[in-house]
PDB file of N, CA and C in Angstrom:
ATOM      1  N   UNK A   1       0.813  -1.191   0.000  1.00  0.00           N
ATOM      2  CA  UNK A   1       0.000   0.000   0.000  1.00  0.00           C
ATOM      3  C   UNK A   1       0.859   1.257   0.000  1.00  0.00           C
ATOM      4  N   UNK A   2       1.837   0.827   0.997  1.00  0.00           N
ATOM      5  CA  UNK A   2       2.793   2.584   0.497  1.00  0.00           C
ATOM      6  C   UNK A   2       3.392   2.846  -0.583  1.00  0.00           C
ATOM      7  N   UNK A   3       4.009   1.524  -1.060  1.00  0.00           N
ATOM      8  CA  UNK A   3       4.577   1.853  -2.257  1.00  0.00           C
ATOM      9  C   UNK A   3       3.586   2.365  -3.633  1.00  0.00           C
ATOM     10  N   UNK A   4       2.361   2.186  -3.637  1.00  0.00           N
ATOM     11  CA  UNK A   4       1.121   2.710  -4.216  1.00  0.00           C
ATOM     12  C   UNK A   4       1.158   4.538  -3.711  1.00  0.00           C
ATOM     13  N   UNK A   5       1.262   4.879  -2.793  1.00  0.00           N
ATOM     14  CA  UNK A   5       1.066   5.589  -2.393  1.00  0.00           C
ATOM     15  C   UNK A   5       2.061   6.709  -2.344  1.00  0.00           C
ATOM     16  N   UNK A   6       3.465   6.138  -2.510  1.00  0.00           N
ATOM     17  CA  UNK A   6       4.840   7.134  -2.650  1.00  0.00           C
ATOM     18  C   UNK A   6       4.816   6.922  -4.713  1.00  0.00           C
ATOM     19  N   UNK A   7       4.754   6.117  -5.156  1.00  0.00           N
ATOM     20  CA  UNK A   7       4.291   6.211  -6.543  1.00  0.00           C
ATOM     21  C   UNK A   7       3.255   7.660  -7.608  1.00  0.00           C
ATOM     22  N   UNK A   8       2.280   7.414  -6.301  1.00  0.00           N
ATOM     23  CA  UNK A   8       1.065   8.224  -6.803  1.00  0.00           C
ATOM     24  C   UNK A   8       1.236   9.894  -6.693  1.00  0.00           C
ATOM     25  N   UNK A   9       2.082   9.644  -5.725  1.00  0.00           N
ATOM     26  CA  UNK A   9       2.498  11.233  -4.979  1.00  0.00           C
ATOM     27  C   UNK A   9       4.137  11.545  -6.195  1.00  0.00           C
ATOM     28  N   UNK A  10       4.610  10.953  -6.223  1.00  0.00           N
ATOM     29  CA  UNK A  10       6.025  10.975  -7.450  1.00  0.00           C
ATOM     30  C   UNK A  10       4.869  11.589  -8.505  1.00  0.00           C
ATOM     31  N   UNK A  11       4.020  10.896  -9.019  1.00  0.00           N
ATOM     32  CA  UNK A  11       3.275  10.946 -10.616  1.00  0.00           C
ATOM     33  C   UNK A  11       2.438  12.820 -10.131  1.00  0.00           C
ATOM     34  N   UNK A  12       2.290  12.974  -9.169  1.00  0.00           N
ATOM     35  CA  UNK A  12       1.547  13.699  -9.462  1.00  0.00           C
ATOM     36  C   UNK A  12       2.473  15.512  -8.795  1.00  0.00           C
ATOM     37  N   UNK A  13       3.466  15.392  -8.804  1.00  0.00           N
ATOM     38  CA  UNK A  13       4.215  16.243  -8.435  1.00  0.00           C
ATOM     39  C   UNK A  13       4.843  16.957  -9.158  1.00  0.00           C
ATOM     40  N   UNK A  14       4.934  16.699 -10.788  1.00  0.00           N
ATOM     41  CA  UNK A  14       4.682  17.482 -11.717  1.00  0.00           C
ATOM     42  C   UNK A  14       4.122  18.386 -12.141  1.00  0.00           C
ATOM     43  N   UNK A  15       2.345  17.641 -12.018  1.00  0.00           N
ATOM     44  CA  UNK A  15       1.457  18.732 -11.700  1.00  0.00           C
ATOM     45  C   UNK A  15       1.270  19.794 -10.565  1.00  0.00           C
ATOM     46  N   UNK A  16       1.963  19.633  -9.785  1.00  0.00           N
ATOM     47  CA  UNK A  16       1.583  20.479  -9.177  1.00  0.00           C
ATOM     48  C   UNK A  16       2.414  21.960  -9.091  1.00  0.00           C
ATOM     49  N   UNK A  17       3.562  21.932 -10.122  1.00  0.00           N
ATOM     50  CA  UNK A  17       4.359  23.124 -10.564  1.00  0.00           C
ATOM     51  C   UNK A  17       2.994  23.456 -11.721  1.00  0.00           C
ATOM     52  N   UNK A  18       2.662  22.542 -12.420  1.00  0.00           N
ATOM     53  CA  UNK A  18       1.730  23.329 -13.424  1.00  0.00           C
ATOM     54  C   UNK A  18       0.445  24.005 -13.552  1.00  0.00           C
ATOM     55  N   UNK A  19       0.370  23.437 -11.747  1.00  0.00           N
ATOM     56  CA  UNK A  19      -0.827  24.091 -11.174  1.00  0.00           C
ATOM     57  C   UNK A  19      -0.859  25.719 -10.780  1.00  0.00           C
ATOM     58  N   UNK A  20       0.725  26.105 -10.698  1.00  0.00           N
ATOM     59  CA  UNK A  20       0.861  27.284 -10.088  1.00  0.00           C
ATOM     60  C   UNK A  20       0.697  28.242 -11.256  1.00  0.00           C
ATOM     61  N   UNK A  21       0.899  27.735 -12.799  1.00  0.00           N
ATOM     62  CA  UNK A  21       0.462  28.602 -13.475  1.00  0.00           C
ATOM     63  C   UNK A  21       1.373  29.026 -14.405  1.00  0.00           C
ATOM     64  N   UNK A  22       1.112  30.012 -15.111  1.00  0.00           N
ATOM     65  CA  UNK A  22       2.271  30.846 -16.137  1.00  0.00           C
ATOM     66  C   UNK A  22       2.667  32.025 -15.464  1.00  0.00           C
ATOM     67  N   UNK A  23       3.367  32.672 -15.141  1.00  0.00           N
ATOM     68  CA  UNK A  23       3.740  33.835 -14.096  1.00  0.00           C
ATOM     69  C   UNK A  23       3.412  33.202 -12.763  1.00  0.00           C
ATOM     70  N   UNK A  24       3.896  32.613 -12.076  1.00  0.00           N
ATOM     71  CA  UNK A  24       3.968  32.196 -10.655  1.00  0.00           C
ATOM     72  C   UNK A  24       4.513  31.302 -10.575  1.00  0.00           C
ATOM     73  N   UNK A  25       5.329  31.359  -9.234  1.00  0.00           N
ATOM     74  CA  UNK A  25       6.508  30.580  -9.038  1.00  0.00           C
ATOM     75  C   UNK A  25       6.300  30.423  -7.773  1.00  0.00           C
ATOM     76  N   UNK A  26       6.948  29.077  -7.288  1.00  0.00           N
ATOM     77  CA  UNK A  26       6.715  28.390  -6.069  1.00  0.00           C
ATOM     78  C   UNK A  26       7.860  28.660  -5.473  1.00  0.00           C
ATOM     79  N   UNK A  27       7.837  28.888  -3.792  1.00  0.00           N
ATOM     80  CA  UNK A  27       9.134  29.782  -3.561  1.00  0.00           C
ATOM     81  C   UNK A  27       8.558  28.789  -2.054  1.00  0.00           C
ATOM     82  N   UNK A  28       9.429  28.380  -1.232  1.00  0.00           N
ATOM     83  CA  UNK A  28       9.274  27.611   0.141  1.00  0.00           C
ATOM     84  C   UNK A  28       8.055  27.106   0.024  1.00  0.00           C
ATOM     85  N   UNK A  29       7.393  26.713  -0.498  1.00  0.00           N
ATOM     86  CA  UNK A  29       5.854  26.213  -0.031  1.00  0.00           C
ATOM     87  C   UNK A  29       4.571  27.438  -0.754  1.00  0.00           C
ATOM     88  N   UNK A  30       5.234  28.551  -0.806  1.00  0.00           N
ATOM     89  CA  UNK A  30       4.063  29.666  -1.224  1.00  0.00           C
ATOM     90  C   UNK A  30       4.068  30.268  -2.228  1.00  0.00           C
ATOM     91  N   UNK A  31       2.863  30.508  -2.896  1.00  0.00           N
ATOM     92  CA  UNK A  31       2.516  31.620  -4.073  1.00  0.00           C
ATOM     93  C   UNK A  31       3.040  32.591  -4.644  1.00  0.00           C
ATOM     94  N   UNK A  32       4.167  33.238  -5.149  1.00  0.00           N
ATOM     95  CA  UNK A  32       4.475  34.060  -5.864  1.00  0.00           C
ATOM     96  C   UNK A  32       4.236  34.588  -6.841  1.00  0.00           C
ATOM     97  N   UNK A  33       4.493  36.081  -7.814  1.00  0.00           N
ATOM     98  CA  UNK A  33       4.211  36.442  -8.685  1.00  0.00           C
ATOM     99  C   UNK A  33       5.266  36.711  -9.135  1.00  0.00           C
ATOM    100  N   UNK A  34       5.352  35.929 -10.709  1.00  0.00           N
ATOM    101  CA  UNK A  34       6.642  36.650 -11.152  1.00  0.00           C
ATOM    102  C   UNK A  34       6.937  38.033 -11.545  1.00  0.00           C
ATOM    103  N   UNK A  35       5.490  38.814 -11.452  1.00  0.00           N
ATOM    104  CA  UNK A  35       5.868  39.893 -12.245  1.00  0.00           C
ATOM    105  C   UNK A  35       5.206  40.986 -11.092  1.00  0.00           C
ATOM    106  N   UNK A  36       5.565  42.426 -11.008  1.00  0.00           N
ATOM    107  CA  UNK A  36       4.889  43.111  -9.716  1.00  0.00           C
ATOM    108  C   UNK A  36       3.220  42.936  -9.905  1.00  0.00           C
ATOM    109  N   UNK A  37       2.629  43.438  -9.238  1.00  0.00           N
ATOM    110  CA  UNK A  37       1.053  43.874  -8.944  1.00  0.00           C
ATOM    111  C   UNK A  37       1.095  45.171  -9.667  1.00  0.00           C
ATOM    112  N   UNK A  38       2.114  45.933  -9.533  1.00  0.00           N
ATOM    113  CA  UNK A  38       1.735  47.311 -10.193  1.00  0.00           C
ATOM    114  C   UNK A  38       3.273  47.391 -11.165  1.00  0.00           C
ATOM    115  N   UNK A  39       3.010  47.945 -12.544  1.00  0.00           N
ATOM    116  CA  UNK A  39       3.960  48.088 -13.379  1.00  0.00           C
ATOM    117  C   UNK A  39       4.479  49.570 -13.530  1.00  0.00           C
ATOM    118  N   UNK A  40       5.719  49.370 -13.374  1.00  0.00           N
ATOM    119  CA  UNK A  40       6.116  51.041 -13.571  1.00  0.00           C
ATOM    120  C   UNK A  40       5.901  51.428 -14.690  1.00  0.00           C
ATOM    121  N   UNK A  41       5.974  52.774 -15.370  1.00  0.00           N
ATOM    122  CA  UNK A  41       6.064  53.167 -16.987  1.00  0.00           C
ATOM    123  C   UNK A  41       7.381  52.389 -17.602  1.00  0.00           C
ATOM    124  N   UNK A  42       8.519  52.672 -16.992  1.00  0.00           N
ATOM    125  CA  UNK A  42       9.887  52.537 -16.912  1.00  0.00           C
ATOM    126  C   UNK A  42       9.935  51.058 -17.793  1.00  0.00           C
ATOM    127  N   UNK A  43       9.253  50.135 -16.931  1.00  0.00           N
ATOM    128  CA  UNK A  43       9.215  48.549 -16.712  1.00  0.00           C
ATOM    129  C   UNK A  43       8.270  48.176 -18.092  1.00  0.00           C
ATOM    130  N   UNK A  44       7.246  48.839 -18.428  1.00  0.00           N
ATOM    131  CA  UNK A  44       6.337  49.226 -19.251  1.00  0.00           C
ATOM    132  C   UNK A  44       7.281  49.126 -20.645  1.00  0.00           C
ATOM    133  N   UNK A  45       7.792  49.875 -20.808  1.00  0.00           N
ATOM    134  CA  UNK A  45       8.391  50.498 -22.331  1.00  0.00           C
ATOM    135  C   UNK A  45       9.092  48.801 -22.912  1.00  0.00           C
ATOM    136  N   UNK A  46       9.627  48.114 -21.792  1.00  0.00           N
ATOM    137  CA  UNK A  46      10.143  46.786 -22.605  1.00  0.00           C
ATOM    138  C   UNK A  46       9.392  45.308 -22.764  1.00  0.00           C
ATOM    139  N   UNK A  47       7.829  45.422 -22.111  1.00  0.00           N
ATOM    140  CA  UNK A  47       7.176  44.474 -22.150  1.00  0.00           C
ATOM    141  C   UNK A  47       6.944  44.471 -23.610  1.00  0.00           C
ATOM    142  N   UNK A  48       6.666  43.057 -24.334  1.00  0.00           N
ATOM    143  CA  UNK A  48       5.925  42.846 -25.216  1.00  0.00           C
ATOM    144  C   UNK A  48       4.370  43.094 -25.658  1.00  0.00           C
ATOM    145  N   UNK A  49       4.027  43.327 -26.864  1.00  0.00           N
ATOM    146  CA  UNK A  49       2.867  43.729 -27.149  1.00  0.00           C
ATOM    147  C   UNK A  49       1.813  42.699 -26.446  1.00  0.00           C
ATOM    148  N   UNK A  50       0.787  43.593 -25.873  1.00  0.00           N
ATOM    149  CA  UNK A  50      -0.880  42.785 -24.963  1.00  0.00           C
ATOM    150  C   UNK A  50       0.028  42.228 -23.967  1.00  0.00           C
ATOM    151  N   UNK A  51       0.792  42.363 -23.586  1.00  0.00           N
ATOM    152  CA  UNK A  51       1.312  41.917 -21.760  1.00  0.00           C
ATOM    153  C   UNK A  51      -0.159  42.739 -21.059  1.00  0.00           C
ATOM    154  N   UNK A  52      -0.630  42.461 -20.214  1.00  0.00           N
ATOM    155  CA  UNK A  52      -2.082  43.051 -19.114  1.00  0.00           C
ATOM    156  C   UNK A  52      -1.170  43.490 -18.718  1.00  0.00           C
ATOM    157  N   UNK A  53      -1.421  44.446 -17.784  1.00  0.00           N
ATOM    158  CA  UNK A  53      -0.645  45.670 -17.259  1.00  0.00           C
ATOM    159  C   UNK A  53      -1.505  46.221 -15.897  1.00  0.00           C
ATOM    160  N   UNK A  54      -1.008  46.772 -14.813  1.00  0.00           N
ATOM    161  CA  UNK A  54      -1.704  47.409 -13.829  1.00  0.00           C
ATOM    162  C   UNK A  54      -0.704  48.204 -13.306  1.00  0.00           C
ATOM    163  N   UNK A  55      -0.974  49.737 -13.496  1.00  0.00           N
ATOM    164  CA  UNK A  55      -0.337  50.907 -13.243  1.00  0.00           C
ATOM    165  C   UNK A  55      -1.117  51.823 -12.123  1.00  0.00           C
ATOM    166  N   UNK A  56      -0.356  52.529 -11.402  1.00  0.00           N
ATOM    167  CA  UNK A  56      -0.404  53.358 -10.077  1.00  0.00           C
ATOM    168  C   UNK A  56      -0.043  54.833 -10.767  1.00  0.00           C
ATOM    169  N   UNK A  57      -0.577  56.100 -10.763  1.00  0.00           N
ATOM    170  CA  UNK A  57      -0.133  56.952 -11.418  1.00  0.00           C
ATOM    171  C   UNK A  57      -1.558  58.139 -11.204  1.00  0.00           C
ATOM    172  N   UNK A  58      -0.939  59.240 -12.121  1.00  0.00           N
ATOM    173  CA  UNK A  58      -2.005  60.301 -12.915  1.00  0.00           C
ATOM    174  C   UNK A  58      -2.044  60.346 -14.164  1.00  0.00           C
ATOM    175  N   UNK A  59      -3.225  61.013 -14.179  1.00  0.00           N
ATOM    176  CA  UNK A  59      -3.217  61.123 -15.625  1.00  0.00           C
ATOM    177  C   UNK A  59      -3.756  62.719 -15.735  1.00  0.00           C
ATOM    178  N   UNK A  60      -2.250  63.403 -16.688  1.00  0.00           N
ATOM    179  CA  UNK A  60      -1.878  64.763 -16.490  1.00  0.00           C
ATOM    180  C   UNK A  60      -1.872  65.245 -17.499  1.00  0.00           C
ATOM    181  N   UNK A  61      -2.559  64.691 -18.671  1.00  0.00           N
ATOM    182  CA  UNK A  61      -3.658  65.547 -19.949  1.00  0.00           C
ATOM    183  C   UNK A  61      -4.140  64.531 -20.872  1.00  0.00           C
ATOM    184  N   UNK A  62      -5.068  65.404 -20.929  1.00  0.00           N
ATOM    185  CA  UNK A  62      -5.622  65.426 -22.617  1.00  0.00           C
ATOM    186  C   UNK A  62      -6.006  65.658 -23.725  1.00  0.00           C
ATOM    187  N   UNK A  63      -5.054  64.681 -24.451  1.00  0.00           N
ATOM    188  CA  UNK A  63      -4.633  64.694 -26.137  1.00  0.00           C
ATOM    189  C   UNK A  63      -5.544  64.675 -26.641  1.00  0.00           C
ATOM    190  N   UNK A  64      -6.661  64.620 -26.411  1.00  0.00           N
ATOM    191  CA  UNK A  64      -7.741  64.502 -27.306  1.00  0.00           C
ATOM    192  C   UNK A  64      -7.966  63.328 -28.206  1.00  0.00           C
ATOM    193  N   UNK A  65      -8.875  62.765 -28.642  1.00  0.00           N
ATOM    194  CA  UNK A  65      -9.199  61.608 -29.767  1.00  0.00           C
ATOM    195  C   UNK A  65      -9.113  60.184 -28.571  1.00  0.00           C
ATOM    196  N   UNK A  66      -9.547  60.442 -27.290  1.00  0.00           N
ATOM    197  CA  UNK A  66      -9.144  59.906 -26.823  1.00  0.00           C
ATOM    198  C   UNK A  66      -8.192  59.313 -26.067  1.00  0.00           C
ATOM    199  N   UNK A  67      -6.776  60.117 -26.307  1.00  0.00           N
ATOM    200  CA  UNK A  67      -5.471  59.752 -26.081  1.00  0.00           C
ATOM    201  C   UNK A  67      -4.979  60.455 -24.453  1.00  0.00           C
ATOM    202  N   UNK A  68      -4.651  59.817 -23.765  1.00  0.00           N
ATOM    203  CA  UNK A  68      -4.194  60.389 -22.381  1.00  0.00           C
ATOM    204  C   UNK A  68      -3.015  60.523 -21.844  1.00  0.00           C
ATOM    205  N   UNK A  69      -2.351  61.614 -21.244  1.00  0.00           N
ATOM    206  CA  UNK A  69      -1.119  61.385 -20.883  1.00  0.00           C
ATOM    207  C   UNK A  69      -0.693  60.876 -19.395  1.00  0.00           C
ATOM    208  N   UNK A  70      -0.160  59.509 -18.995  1.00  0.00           N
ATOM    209  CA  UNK A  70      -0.554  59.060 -17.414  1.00  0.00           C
ATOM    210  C   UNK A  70       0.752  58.798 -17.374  1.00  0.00           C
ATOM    211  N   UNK A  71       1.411  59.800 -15.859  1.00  0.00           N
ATOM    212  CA  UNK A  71       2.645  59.378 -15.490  1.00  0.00           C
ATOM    213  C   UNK A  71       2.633  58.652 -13.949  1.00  0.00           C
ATOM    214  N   UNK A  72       4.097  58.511 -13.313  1.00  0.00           N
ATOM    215  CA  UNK A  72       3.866  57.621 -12.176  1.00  0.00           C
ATOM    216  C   UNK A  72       5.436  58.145 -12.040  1.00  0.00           C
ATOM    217  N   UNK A  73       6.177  57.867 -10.985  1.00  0.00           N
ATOM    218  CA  UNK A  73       7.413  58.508 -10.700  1.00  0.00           C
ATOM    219  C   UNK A  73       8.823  57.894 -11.363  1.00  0.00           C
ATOM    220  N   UNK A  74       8.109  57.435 -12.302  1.00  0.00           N
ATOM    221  CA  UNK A  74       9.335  56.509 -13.077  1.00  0.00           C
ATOM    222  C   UNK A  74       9.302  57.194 -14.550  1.00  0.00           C
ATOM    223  N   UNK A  75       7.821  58.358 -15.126  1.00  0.00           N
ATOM    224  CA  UNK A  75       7.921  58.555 -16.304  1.00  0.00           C
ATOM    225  C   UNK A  75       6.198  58.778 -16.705  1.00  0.00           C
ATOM    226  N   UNK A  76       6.718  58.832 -18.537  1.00  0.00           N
ATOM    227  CA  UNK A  76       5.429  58.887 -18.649  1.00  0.00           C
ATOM    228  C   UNK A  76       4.319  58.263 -20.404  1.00  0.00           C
ATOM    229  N   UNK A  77       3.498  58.091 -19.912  1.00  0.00           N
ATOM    230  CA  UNK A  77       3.487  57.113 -21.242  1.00  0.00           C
ATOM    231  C   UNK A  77       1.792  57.642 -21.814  1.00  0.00           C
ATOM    232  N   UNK A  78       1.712  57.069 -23.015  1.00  0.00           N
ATOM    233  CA  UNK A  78       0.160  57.477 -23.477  1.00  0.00           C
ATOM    234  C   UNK A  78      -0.988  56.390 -23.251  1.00  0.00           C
ATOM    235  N   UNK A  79      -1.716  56.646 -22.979  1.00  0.00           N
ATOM    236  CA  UNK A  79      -3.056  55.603 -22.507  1.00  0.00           C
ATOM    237  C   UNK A  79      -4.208  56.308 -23.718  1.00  0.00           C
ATOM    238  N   UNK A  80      -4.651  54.771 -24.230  1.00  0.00           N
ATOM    239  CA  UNK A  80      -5.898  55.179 -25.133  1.00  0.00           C
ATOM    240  C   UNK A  80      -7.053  54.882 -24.297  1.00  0.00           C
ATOM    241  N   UNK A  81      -8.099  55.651 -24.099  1.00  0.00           N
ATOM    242  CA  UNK A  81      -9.137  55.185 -22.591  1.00  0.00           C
ATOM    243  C   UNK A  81     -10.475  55.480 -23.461  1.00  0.00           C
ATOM    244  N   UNK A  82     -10.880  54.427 -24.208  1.00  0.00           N
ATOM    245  CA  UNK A  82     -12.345  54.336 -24.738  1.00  0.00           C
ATOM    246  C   UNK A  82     -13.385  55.088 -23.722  1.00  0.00           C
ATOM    247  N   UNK A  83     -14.368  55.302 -23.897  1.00  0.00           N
ATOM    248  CA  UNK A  83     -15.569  56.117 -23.118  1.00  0.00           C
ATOM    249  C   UNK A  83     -16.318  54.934 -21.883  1.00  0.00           C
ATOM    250  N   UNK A  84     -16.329  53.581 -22.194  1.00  0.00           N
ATOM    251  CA  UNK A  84     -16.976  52.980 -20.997  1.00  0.00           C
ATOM    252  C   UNK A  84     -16.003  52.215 -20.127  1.00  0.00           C
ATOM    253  N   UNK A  85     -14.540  52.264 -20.314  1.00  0.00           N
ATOM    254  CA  UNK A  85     -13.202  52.028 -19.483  1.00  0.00           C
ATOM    255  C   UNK A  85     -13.175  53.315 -18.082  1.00  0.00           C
ATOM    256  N   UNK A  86     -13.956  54.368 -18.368  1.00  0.00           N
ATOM    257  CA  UNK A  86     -13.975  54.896 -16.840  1.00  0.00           C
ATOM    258  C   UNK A  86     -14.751  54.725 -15.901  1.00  0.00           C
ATOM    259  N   UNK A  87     -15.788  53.357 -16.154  1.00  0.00           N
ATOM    260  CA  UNK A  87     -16.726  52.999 -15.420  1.00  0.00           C
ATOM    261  C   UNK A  87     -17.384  53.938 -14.394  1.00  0.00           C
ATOM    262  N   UNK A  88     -17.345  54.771 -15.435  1.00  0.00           N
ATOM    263  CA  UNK A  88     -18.732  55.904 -14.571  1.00  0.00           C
ATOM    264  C   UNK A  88     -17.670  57.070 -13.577  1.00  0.00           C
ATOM    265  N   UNK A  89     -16.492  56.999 -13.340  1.00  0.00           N
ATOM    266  CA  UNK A  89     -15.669  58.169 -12.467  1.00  0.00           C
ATOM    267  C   UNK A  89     -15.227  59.301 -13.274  1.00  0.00           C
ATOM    268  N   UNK A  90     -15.200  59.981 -12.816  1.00  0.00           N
ATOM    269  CA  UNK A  90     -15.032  61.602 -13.022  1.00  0.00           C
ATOM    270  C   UNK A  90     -13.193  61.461 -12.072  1.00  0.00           C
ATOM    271  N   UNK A  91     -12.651  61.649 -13.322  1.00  0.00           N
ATOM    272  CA  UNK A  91     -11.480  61.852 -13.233  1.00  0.00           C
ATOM    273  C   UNK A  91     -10.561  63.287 -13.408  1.00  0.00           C
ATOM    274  N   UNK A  92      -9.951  64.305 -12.558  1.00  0.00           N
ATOM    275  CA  UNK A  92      -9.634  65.500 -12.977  1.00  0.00           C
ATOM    276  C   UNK A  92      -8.375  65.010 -12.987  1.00  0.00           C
ATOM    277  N   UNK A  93      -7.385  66.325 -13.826  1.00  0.00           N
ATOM    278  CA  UNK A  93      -5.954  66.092 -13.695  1.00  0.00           C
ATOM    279  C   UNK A  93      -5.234  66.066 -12.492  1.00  0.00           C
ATOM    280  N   UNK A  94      -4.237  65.095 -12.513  1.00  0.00           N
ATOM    281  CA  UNK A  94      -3.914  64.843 -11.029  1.00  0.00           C
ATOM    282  C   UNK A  94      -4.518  63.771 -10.375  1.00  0.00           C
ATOM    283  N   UNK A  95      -5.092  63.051 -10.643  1.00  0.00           N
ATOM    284  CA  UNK A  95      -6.228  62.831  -9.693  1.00  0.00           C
ATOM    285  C   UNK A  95      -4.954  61.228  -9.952  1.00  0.00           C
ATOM    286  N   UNK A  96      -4.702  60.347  -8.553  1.00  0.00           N
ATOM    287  CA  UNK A  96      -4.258  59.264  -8.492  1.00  0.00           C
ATOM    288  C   UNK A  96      -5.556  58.142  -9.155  1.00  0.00           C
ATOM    289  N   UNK A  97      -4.812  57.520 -10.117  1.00  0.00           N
ATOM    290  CA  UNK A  97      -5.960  56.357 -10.395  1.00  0.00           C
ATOM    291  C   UNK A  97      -4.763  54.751 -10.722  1.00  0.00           C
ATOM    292  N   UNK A  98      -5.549  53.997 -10.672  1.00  0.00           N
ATOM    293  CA  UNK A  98      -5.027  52.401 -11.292  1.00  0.00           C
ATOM    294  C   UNK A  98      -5.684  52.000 -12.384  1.00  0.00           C
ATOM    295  N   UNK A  99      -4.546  51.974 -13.314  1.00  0.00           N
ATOM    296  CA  UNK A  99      -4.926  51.705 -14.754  1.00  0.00           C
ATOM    297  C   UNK A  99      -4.838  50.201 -14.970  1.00  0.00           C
ATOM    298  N   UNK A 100      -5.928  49.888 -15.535  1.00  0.00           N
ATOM    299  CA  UNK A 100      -5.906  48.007 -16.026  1.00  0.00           C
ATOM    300  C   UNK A 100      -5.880  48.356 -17.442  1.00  0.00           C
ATOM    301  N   UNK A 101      -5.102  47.588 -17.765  1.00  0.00           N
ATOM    302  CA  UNK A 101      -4.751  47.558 -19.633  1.00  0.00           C
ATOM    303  C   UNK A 101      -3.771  46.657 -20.263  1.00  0.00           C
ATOM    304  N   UNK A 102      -3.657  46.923 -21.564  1.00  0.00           N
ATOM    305  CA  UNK A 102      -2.599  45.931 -21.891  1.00  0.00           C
ATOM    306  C   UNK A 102      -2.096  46.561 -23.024  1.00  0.00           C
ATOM    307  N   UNK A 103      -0.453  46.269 -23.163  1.00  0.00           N
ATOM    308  CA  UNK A 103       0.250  47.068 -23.864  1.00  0.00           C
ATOM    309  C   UNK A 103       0.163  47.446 -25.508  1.00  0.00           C
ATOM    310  N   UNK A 104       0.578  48.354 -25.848  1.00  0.00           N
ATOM    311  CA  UNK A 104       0.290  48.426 -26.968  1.00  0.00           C
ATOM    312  C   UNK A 104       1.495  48.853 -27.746  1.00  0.00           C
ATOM    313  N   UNK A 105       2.393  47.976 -28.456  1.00  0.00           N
ATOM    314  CA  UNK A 105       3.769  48.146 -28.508  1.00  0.00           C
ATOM    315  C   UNK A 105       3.439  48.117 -30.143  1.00  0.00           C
ATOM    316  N   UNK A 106       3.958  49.493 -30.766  1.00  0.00           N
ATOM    317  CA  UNK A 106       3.960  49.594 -32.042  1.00  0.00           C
ATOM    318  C   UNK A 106       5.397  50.014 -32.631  1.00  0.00           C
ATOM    319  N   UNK A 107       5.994  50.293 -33.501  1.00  0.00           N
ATOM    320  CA  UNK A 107       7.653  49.822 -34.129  1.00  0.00           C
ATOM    321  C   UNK A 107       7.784  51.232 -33.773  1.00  0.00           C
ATOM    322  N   UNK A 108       7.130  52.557 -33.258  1.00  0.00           N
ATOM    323  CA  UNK A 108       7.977  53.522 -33.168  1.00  0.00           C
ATOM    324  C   UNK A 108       7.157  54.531 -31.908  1.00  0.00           C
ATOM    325  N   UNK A 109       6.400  53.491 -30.876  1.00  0.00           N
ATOM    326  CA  UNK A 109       5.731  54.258 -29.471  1.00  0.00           C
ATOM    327  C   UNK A 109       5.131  52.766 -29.163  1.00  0.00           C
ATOM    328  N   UNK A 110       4.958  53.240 -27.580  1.00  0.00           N
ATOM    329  CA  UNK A 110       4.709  52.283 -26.656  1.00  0.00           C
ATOM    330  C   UNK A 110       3.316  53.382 -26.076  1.00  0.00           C
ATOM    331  N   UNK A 111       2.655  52.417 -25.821  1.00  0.00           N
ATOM    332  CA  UNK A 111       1.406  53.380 -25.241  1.00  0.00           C
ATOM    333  C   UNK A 111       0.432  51.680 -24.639  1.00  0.00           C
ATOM    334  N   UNK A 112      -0.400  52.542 -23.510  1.00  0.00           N
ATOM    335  CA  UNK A 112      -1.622  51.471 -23.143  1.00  0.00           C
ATOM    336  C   UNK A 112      -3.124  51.619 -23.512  1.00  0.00           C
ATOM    337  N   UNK A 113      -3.751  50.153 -23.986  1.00  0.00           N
ATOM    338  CA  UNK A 113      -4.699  50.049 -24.055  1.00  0.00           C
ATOM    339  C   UNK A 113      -5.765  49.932 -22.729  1.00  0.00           C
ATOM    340  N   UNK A 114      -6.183  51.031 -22.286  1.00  0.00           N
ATOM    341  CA  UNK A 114      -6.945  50.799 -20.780  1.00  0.00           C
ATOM    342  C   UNK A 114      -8.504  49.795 -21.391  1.00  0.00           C
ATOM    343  N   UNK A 115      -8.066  49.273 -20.091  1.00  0.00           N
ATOM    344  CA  UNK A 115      -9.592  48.301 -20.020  1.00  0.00           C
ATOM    345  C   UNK A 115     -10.551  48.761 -19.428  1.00  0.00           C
ATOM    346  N   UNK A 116      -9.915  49.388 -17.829  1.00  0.00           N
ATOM    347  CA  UNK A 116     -10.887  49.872 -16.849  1.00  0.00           C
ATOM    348  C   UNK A 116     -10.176  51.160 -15.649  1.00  0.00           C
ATOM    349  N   UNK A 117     -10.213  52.005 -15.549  1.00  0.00           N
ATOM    350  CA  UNK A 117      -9.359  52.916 -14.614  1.00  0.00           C
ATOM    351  C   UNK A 117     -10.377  53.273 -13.169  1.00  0.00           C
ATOM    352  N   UNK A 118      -9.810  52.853 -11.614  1.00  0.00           N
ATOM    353  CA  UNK A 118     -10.384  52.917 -10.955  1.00  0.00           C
ATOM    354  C   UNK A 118      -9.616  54.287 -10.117  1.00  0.00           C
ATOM    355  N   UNK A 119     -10.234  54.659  -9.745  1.00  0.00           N
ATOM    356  CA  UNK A 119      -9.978  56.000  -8.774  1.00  0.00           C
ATOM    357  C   UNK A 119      -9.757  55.959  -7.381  1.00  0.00           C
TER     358      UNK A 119
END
C-alpha cells in the first residue's frame, strides 16, 4: 500500500508546478508572482505587445481623440481610454488612479490600451 502511495504522490508532483500557473513561481511552499502587482512606466516600455498591465499613477492631460497622458514617478506614457473604461468616475488632472490595460507596442511608441481605470 505505500509503495502505491509514494508512486502516486512521485506521478503527481509534476502537476503540481503546473498548477501554479504561467507567471507564478513556487518559492518555500508559497505563491508568488513573477511579475509586480503594479507596473512602472519605466518597466512598461520593454514588455511585449498585450502583456495586461496594472499601473499606479495620474493622468496629467488630454490629447484629445481619446489619447491620455498618465505618469507615475518613473515617467510617462500614453493611454488610449475608450468612453466605458472609466466605469462611470469623473477623473480631474492629477487625480491618483489604477490603470488596467494591456500594452500596446507599435515599431515607433509604446502606449496602453486601458480596459478599466479605478480612482
Amino acid at each position: 500500500m505505500k509503495k502505491i502511495s509514494v508512486l502516486a504522490l512521485a506521478a503527481i508532483m509534476p502537476i503540481c508546478g503546473a498548477v501554479a500557473g504561467p507567471g507564478k513561481t513556487m518559492n518555500n511552499g508559497t505563491m508568488n508572482n513573477a511579475h509586480p502587482a503594479v507596473w512602472s512606466v519605466t518597466e512598461i516600455m520593454n514588455l511585449p505587445d498585450d502583456t495586461p498591465v496594472v499601473m499606479r499613477g495620474r493622468i496629467t492631460k488630454n490629447m484629445g481623440n481619446n489619447i491620455f497622458v498618465f505618469e507615475d514617478d518613473s515617467g510617462s506614457i500614453m493611454l488610449e481610454i475608450e468612453e466605458d473604461s472609466w466605469n462611470g468616475n469623473t477623473v480631474r488632472v492629477n487625480d491618483v488612479v489604477t490603470v488596467y490595460g494591456n500594452v500596446d507596442q507599435g515599431s515607433n511608441y509604446t502606449e496602453i490600451d486601458v480596459n478599466s481605470i479605478v480612482k
